[in-house]
N, C-alpha and C. Protein backbone atom coordinates (compact mmCIF):
# COMPACT_ATOMS: atom_id res chain seq x y z
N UNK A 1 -45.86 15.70 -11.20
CA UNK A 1 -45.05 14.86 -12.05
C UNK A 1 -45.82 13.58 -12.36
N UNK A 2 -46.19 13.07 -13.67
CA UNK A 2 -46.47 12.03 -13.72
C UNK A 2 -45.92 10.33 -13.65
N UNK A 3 -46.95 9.56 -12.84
CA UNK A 3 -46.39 8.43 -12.71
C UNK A 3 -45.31 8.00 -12.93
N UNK A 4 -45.50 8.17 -14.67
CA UNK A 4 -44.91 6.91 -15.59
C UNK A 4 -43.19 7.25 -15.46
N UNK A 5 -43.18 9.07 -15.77
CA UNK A 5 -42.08 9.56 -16.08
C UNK A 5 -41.20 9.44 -14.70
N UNK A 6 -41.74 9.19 -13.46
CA UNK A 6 -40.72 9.35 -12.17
C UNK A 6 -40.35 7.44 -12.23
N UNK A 7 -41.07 6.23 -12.59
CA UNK A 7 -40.71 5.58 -12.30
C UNK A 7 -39.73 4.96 -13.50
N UNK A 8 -39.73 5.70 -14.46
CA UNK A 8 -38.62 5.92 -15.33
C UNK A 8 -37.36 6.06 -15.02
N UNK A 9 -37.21 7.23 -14.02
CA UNK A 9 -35.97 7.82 -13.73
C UNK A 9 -35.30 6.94 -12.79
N UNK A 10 -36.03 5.87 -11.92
CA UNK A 10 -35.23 5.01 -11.35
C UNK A 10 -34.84 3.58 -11.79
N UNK A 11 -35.16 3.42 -12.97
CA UNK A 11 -34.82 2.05 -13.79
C UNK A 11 -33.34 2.26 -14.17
N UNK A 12 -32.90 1.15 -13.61
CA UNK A 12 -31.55 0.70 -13.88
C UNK A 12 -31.34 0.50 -15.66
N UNK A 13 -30.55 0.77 -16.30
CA UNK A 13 -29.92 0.49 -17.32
C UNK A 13 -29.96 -0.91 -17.30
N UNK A 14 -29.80 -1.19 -19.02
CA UNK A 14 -29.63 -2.54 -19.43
C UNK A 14 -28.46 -3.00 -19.84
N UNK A 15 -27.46 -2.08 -19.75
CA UNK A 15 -26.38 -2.15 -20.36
C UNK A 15 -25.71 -3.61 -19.33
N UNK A 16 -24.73 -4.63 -20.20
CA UNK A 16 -24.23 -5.93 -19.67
C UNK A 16 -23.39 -5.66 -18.57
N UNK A 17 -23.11 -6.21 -17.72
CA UNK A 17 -22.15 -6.45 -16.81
C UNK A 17 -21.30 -7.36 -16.86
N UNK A 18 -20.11 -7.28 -16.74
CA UNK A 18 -19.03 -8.32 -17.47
C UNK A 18 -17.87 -8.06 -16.24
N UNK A 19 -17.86 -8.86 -14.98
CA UNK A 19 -16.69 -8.85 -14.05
C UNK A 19 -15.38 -9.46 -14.61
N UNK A 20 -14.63 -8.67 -14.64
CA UNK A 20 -13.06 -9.03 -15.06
C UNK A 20 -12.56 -10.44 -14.41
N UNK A 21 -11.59 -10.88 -15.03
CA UNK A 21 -11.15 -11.73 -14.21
C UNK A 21 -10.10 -11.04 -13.39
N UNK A 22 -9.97 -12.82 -12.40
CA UNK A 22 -8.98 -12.15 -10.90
C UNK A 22 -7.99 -12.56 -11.59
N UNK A 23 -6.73 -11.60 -11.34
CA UNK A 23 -5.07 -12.14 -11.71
C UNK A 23 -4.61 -13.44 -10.93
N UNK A 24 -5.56 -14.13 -9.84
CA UNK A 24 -4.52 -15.09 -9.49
C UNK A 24 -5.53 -15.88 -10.12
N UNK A 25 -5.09 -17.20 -10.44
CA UNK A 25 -5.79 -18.16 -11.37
C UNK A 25 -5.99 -19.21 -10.23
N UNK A 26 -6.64 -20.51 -11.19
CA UNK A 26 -6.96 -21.41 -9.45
C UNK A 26 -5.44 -22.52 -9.85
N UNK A 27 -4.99 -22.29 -10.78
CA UNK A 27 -3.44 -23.36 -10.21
C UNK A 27 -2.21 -22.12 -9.81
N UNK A 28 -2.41 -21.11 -9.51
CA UNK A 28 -1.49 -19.53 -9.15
C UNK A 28 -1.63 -20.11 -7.37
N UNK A 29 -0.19 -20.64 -7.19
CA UNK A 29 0.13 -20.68 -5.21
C UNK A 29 0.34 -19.08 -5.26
N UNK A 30 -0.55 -18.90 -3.80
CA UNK A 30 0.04 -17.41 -2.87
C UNK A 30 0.69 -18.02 -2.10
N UNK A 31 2.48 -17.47 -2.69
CA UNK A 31 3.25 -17.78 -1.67
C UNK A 31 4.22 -16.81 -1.54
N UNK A 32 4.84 -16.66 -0.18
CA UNK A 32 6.14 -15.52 -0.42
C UNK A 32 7.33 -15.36 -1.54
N UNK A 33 7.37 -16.84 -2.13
CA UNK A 33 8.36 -17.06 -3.11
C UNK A 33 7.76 -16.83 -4.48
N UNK A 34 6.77 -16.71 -4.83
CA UNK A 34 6.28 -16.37 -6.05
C UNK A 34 6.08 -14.54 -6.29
N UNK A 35 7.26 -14.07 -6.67
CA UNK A 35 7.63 -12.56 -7.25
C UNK A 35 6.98 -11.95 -8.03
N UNK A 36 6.59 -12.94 -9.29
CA UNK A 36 5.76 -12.16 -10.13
C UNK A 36 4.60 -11.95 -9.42
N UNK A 37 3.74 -12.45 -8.62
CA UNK A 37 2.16 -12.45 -7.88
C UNK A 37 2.40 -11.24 -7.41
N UNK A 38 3.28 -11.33 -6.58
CA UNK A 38 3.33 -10.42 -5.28
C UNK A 38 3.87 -9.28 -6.17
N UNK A 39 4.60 -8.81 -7.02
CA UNK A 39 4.25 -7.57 -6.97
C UNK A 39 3.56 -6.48 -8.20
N UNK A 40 2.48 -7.64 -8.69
CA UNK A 40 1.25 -7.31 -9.30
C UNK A 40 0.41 -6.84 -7.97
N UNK A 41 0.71 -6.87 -6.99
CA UNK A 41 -0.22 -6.69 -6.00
C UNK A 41 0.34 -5.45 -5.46
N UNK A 42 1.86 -4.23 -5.57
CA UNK A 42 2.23 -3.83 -4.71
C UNK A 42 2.23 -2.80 -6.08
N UNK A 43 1.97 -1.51 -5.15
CA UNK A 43 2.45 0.16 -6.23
C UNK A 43 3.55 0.13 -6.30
N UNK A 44 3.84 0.91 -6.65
CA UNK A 44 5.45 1.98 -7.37
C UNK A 44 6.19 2.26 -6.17
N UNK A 45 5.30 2.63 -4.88
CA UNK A 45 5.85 3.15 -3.71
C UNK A 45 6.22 1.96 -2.59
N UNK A 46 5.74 0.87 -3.25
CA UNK A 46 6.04 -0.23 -2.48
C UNK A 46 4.80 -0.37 -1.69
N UNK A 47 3.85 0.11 -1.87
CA UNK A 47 2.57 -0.08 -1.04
C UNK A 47 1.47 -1.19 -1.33
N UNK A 48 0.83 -2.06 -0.44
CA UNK A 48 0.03 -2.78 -0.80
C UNK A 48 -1.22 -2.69 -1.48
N UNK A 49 -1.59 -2.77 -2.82
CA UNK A 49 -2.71 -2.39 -3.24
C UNK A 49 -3.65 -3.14 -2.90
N UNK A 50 -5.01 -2.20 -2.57
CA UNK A 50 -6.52 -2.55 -1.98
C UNK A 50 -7.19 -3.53 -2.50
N UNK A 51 -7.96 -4.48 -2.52
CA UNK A 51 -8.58 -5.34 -3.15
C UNK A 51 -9.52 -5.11 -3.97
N UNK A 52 -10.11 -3.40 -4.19
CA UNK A 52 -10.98 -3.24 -5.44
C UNK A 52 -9.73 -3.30 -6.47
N UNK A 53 -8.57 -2.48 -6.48
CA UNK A 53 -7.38 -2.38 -7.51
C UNK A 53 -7.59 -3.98 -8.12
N UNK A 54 -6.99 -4.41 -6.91
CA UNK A 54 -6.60 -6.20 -7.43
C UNK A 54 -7.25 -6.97 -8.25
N UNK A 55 -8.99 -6.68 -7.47
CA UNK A 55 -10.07 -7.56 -8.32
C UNK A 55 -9.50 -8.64 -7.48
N UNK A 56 -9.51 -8.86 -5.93
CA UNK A 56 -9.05 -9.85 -5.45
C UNK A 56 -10.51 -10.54 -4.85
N UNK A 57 -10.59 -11.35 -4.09
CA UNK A 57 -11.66 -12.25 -2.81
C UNK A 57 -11.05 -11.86 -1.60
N UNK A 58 -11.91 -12.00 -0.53
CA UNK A 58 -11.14 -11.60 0.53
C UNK A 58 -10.12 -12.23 1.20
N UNK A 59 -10.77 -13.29 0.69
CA UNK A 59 -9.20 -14.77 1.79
C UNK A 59 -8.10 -14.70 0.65
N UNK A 60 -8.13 -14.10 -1.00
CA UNK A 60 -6.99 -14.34 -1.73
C UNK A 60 -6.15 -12.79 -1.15
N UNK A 61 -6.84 -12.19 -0.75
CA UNK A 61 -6.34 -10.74 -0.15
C UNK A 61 -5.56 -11.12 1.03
N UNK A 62 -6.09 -11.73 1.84
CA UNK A 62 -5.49 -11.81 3.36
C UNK A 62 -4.16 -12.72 3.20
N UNK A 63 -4.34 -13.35 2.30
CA UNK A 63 -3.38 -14.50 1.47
C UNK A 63 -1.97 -13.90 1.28
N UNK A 64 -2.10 -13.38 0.17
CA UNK A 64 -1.37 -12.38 -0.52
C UNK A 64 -0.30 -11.39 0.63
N UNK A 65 -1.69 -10.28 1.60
CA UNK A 65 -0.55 -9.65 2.72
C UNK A 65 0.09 -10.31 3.58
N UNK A 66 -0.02 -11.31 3.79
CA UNK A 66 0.73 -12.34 4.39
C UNK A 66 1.87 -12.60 3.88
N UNK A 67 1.82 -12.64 2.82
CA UNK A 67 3.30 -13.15 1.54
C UNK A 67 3.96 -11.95 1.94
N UNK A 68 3.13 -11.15 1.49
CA UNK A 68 4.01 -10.08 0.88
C UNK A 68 4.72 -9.84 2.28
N UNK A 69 4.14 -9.37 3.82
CA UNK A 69 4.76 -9.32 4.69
C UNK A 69 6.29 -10.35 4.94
N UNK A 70 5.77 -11.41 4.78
CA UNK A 70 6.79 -12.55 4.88
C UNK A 70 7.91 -12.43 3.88
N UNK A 71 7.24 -11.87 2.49
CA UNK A 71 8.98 -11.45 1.77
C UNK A 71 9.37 -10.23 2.05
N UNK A 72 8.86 -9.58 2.81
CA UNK A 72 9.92 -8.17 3.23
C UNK A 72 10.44 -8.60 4.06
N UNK A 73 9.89 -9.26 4.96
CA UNK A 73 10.74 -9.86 6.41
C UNK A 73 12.28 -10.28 6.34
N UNK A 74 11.90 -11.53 5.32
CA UNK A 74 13.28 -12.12 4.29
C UNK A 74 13.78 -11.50 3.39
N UNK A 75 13.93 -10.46 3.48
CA UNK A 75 14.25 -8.98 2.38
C UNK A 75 14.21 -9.63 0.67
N UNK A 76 13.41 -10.44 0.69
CA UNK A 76 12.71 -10.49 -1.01
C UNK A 76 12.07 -9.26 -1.35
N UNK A 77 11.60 -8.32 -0.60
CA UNK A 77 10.60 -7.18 -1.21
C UNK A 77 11.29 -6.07 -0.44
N UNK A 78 11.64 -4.78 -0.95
CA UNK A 78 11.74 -3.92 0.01
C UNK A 78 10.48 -2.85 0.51
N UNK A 79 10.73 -2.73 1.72
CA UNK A 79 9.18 -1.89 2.43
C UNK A 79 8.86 -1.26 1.21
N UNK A 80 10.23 -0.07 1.79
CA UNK A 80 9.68 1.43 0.37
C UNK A 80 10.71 0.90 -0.30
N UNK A 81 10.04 1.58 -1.74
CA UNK A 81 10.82 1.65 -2.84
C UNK A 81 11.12 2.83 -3.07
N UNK A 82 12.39 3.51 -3.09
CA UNK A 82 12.95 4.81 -3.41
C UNK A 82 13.00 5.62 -4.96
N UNK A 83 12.88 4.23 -5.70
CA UNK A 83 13.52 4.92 -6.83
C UNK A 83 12.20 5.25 -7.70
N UNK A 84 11.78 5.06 -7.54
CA UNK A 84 10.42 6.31 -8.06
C UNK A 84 9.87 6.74 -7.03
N UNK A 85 10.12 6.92 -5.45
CA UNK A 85 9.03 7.82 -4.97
C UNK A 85 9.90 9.18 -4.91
N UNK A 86 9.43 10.51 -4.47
CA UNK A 86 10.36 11.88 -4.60
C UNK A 86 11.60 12.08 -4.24
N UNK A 87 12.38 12.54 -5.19
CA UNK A 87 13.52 12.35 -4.69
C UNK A 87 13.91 13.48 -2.88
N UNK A 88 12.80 14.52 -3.53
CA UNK A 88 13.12 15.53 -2.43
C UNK A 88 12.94 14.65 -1.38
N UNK A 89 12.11 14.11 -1.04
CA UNK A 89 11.45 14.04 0.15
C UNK A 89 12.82 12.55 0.85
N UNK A 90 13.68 12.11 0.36
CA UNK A 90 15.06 11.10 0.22
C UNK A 90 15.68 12.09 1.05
N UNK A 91 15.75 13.22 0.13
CA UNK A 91 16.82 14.38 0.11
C UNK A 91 16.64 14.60 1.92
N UNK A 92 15.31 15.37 2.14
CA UNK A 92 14.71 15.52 3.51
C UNK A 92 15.08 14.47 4.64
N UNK A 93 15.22 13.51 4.32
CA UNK A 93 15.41 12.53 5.44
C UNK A 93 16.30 12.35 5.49
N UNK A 94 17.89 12.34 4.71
CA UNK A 94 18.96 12.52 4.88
C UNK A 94 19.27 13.34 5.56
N UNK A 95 19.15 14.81 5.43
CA UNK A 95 19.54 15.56 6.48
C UNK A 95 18.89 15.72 7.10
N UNK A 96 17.58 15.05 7.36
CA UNK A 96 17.40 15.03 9.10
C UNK A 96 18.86 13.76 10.17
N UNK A 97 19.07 12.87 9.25
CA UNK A 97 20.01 11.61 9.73
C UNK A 97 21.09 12.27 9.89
N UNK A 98 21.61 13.55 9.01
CA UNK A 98 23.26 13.85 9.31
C UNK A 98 22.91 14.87 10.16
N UNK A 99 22.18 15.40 10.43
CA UNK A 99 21.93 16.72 11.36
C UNK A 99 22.34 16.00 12.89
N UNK A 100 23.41 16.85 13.56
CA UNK A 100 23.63 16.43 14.84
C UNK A 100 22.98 17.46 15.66
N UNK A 101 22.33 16.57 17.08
CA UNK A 101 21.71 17.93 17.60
C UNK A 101 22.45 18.09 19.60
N UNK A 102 22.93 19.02 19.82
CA UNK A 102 23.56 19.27 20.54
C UNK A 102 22.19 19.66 21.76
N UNK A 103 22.81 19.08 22.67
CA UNK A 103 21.52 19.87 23.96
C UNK A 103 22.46 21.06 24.45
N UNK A 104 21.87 21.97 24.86
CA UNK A 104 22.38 23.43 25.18
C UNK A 104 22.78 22.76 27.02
N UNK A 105 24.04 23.56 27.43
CA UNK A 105 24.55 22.78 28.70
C UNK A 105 23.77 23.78 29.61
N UNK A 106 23.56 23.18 31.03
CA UNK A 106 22.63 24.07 31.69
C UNK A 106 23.42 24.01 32.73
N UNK A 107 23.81 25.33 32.97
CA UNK A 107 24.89 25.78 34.49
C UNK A 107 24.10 25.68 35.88
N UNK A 108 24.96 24.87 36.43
CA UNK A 108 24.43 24.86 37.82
C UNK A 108 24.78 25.64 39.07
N UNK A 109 24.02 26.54 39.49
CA UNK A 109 24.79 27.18 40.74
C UNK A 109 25.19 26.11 41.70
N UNK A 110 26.00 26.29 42.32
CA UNK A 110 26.29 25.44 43.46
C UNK A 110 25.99 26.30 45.07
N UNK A 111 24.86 25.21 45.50
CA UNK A 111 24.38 25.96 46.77
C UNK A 111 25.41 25.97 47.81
N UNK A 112 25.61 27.32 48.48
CA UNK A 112 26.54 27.57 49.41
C UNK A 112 26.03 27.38 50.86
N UNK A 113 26.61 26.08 51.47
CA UNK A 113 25.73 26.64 52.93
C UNK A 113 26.42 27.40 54.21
């Protein structure tokens, strides 16, 4: 293989690089009381999204789960959110909750002495 053509194949592209901006701005408080922040930060399922999603920093990350913990605590946020995750799987956990489960009675001889 010649030279030229292998050190070709490892040249990076020239194409621009352009990092997005972060959704929290520098006058945006991370605080538990700010709703709109917090749940630009949370899925459908109520789950905390990762900091590549966010386009966050790491201390605006650690920031943020902090809030967000602190408004579920104070029921501003709920854990899960039901109404878009499956309904089956609702369905499933209900009747595990109404299902009563009986222990089978275990007869005892009574020792004769």
């Amino acid at each position: 293989m010649d030279k030229s053509k292998y050190k070709r194949l490892f040249l990076k592209s020239k194409k621009s690089f352009r990092r997005s901006l972060s959704p929290i701005q520098s006058g945006d408080r991370i605080d538990y009381k700010n709703m709109s922040l917090l749940s630009r930060c949370i899925s459908q399922q109520g789950k905390i999204l990762s900091r590549r999603v966010n386009r966050l920093t790491l201390k605006q990350h650690r920031l943020i789960t902090i809030a967000i913990k602190q408004a579920r605590i104070l029921s501003l946020l709920p854990f899960v959110n039901w109404k878009t995750s499956d309904k089956n799987e609702k369905k499933k956990i209900e009747k595990r909750k109404s299902t009563t489960r009986t222990t089978p009675r275990v007869l005892k001889k009574k020792n004769k002495n």
